[in-house]
Protein backbone atom coordinates (compact mmCIF):
# COMPACT_ATOMS: atom_id res chain seq x y z
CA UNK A 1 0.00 0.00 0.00
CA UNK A 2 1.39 3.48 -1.38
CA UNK A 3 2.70 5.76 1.70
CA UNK A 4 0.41 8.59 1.21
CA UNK A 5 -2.66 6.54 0.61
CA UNK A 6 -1.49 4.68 3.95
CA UNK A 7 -1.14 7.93 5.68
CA UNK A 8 -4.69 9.29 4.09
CA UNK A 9 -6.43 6.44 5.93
CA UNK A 10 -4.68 6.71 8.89
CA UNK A 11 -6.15 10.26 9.40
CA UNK A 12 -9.27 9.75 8.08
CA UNK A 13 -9.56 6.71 10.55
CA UNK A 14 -8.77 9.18 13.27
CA UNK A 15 -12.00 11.25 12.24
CA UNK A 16 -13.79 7.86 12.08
CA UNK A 17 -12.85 7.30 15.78
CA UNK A 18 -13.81 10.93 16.74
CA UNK A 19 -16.96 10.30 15.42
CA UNK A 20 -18.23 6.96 16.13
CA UNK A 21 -17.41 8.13 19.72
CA UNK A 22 -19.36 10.93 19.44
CA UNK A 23 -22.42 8.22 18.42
CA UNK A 24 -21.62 5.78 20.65
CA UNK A 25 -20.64 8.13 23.91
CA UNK A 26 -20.74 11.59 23.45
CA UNK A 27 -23.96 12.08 22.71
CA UNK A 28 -25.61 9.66 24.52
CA UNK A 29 -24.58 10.79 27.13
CA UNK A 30 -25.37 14.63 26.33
CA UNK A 31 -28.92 13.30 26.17
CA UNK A 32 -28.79 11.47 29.49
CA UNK A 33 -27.04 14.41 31.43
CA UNK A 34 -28.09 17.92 30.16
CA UNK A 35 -31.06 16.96 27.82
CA UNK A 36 -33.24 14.52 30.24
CA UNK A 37 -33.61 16.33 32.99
CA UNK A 38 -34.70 19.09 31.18
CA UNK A 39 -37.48 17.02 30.16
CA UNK A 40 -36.65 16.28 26.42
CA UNK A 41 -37.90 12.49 26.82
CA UNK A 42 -41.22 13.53 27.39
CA UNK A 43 -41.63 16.00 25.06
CA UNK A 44 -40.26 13.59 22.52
CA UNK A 45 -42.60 11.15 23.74
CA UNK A 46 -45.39 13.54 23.25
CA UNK A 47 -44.34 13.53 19.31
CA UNK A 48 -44.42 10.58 18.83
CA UNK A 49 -47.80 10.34 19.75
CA UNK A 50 -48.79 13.22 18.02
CA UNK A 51 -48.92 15.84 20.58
CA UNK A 52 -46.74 18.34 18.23
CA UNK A 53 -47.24 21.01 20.90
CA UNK A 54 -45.33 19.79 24.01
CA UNK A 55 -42.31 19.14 21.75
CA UNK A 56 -42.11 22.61 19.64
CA UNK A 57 -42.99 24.42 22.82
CA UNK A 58 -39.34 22.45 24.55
CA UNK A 59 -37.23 23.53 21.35
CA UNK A 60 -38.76 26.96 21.45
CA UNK A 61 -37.72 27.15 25.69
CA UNK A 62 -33.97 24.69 25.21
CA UNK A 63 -33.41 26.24 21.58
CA UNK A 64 -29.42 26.49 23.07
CA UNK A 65 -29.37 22.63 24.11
CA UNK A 66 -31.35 21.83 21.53
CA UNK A 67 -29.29 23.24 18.69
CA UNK A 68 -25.91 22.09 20.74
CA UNK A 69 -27.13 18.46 20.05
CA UNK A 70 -28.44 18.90 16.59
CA UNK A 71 -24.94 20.30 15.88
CA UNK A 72 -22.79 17.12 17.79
CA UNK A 73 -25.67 14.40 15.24
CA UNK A 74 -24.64 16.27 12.00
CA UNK A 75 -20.71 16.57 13.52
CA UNK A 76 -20.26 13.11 14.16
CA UNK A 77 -21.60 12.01 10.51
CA UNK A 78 -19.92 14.69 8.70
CA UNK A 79 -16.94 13.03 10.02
CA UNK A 80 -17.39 9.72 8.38
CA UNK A 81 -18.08 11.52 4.63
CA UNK A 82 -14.88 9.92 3.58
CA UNK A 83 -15.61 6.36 5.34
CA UNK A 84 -17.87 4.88 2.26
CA UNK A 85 -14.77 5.56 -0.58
CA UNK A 86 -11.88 4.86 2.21
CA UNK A 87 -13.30 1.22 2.45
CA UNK A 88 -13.46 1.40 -1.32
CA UNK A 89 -9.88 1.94 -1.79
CA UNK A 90 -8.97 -0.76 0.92
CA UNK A 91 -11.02 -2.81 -0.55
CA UNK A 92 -9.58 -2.38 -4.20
CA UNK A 93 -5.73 -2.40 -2.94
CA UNK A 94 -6.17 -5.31 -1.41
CA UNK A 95 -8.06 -7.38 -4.67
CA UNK A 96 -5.14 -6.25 -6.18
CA UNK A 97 -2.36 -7.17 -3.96
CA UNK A 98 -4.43 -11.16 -4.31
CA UNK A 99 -4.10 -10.67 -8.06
CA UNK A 100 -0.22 -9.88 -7.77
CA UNK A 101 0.06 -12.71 -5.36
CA UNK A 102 -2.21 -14.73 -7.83
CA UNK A 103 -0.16 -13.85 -10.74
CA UNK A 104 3.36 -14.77 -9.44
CA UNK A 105 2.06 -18.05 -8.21
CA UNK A 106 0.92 -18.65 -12.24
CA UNK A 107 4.48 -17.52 -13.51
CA UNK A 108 6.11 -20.03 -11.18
CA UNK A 109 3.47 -22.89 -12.13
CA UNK A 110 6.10 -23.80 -15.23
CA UNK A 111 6.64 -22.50 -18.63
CA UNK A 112 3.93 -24.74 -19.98
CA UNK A 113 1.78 -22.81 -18.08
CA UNK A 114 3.64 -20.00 -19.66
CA UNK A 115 3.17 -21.10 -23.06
CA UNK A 116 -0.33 -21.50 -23.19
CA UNK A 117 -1.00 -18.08 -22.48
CA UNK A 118 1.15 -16.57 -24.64
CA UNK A 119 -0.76 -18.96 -27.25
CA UNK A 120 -4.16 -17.21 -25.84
CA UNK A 121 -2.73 -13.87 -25.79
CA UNK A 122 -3.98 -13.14 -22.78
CA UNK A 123 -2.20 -10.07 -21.04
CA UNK A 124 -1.77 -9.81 -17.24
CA UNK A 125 -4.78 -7.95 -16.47
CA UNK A 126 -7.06 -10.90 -18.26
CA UNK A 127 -5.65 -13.22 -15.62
CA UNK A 128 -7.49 -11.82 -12.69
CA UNK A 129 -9.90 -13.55 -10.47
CA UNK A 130 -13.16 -14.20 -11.87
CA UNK A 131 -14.63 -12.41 -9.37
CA UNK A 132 -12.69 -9.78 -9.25
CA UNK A 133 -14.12 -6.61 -10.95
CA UNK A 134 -17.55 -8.68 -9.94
CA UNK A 135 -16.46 -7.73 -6.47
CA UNK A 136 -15.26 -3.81 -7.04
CA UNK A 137 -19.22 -2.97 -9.14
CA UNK A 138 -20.10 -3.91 -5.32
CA UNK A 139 -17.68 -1.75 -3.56
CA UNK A 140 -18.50 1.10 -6.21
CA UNK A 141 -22.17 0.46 -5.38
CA UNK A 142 -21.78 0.76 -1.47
CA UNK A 143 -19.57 3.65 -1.74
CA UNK A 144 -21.62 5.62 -3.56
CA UNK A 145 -24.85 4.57 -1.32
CA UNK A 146 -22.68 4.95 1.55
CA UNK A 147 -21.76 8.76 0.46
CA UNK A 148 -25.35 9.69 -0.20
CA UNK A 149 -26.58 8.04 2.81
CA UNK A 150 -24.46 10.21 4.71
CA UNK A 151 -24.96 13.63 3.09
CA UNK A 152 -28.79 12.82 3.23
CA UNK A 153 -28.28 12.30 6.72
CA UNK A 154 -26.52 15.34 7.19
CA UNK A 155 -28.25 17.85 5.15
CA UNK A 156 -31.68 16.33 6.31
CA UNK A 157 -30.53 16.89 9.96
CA UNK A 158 -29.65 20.12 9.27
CA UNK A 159 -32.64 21.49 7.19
CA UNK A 160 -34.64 19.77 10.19
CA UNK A 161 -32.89 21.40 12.73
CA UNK A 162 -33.33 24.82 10.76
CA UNK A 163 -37.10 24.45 10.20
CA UNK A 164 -38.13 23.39 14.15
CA UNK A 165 -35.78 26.38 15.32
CA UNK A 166 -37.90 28.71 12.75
CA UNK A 167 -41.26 27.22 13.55
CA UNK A 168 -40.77 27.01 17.64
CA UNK A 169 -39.45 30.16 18.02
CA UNK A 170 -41.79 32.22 20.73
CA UNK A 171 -44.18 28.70 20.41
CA UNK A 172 -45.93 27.83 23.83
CA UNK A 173 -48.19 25.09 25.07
CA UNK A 174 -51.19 27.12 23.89
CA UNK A 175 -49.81 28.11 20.25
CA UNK A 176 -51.38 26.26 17.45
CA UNK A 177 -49.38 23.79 15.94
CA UNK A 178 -48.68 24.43 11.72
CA UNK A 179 -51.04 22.84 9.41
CA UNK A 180 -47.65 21.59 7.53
CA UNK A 181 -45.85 20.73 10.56
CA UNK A 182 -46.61 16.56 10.46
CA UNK A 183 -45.85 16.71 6.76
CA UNK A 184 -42.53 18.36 7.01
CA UNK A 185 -41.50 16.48 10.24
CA UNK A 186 -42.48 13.05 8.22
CA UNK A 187 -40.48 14.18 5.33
CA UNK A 188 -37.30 15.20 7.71
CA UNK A 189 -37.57 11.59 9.14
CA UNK A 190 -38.18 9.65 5.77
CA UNK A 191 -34.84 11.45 4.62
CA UNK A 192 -32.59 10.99 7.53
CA UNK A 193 -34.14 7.85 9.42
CA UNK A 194 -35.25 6.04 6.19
CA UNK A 195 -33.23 7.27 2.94
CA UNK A 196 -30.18 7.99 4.89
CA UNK A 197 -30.09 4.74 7.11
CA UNK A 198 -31.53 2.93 4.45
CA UNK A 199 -28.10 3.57 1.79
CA UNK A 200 -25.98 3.11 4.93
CA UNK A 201 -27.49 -0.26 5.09
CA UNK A 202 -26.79 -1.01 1.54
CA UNK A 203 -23.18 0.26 1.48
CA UNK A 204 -22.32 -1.88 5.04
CA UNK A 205 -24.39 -5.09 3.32
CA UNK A 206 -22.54 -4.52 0.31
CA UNK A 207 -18.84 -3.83 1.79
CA UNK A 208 -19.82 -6.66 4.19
CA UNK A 209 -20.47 -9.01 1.38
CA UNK A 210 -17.77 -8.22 -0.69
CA UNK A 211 -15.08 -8.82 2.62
CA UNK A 212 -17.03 -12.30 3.45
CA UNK A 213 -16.92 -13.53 0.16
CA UNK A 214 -13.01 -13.23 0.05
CA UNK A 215 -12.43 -14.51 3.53
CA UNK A 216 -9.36 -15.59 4.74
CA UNK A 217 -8.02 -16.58 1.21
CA UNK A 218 -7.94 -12.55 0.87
CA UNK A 219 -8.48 -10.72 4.05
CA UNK A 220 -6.57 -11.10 7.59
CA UNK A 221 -8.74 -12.60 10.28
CA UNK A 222 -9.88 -9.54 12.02
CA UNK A 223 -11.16 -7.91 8.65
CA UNK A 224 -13.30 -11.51 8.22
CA UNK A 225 -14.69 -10.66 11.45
CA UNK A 226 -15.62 -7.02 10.14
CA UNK A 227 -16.80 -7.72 7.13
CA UNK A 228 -19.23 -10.27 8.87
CA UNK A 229 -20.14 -7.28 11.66
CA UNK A 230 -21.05 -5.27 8.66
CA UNK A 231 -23.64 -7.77 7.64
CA UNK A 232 -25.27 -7.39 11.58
CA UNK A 233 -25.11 -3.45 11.05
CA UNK A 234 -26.67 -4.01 8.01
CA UNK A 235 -29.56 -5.94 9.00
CA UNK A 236 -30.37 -3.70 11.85
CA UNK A 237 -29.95 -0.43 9.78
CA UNK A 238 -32.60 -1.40 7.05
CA UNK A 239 -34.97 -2.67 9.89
CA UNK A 240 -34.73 0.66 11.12
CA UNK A 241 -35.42 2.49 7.65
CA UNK A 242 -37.93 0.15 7.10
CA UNK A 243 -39.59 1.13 10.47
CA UNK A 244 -39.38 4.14 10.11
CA UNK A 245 -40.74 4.71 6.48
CA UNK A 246 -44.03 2.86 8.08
CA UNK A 247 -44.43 5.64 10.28
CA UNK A 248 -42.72 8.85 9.53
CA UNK A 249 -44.46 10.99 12.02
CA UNK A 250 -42.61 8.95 14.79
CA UNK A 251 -39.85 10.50 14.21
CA UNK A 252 -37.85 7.48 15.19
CA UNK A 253 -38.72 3.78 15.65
CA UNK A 254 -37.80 1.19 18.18
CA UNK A 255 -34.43 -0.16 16.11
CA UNK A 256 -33.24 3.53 15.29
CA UNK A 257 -31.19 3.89 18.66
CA UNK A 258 -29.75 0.59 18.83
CA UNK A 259 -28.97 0.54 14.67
CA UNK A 260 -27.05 3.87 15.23
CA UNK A 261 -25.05 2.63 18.63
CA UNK A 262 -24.15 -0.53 16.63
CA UNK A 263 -23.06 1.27 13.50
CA UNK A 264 -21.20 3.40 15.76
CA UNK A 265 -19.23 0.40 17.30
CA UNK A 266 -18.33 -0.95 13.64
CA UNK A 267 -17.02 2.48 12.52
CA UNK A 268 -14.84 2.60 15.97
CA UNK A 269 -13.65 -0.72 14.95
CA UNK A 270 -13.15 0.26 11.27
CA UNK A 271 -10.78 3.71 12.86
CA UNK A 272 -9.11 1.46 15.29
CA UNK A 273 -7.93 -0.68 12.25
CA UNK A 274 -6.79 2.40 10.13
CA UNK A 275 -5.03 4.02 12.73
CA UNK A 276 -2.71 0.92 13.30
CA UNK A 277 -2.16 0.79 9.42
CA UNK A 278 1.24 -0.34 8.53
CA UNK A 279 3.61 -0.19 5.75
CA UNK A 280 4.66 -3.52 4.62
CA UNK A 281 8.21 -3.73 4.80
């Protein structure tokens, strides 16, 4: 693996850490200290059960807290942008390092071996795994779903944290709740809770799959075990988009917390593994 592309993933798995432990502990724990006993489970309850009111009329009195963890959500997944095409490129290199391997362990097979492809005219890069390029249209597809399902994560985040701070501003208990207000929140949710975790689940089933199917003839034993993780994360993310798309009001369903907390852990393990990056010798 090329020195600067080591050292690219190296940093990028330190933003990977920063933010899966923003998932996974910082903002947990934000909720569970600062937001709770201000009574932001209740008013959250409330919306989920349709009682708009309670929870505008919260924002509009915790705008400051509010915003604060709005702003640590879109942090921590603005962080992994780069995590969908950093997998990509591991993924790729190390195809490609098995096809090198592959290919020297053809050119010492004999130079009858030898001779029959020069008969076939075949050129080095027709000697590559069958599955092979198979393998990297997968990793192009879950990087790309990957990088959407972030930024619509991200920008859906943010356009819902803009349009609660406009329409709670000065609301009380006794304001009327907008007309629009349950279609906008259900759109908000359908874009971060369903379209966003929805591509993340493709992208992790996808980079998940493509790791598994190698296995050990390919991938060292503790990037088996992450590639299989990734199928987990996977399953639980799309039950959560799925969820949620039944019921967009919600806000949130029952699998959303624990989908996000395990995603979190896989990304921590994916930083931990880029940080300790190597060159071979």
């Amino acid at each position: 693996m090329k020195r600067n592309l080591l050292a690219r993933l190296r940093t990028n798995g330190a933003y990977y850490l920063i933010g899966a432990l923003l998932l996974l502990l910082g903002i947990p724990l934000y909720q569970l200290l600062l937001l709770v006993p201000l009574g932001y489970g209740g008013a959250l309850m409330a919306s989920g059960t349709g009682h708009f009111s309670a929870y505008l009329a919260w924002i509009g009195s915790h705008s400051v807290q509010f915003s604060i963890y709005r702003v640590l959500l879109m942090a921590a997944f603005a962080l992994l942008l780069t995590l969908p095409f950093s997998l990509f490129r591991i993924i790729v290199a190390q195809e490609i390092m098995g096809q090198q391997e592959q290919g020297e362990d053809e050119t010492d097979g004999g130079a009858a071996a030898s001779a029959e492809q020069g008969d076939r005219g075949q050129s080095a890069s027709d000697a590559m795994p069958p599955n092979a390029w198979r393998g990297k249209g997968f990793a192009v597809i879950a990087a790309w779903a990957g990088l959407f399902g972030l930024l619509a994560y991200v920008l859906g985040t943010v356009a819902s944290t803009l349009y609660l701070a406009v329409v709670s501003s000065g609301f009380t208990a006794n304001t009327a709740v907008p007309g629009g207000f349950p279609i906008f929140s259900g759109i908000f949710s359908i874009v971060t809770n369903s379209v966003g975790v929805g591509l993340l689940a493709l992208a992790t089933l996808f980079f998940g799959a493509i790791i598994a199917r190698s296995g050990r003839n390919l991938w060292p034993d503790v990037w088996v075990a992450f590639g299989y993780a990734a199928l987990a994360v996977a399953a639980l993310l799309s039950g959560s988009a799925v969820a949620v798309a039944t019921a967009p009001t919600m806000g949130q369903a029952a699998l959303t917390a624990p989908a996000i907390l395990l995603f979190s852990v896989w990304v921590l393990w994916l930083g931990l593994m880029l940080v300790r990056l190597k060159a071979e010798a």
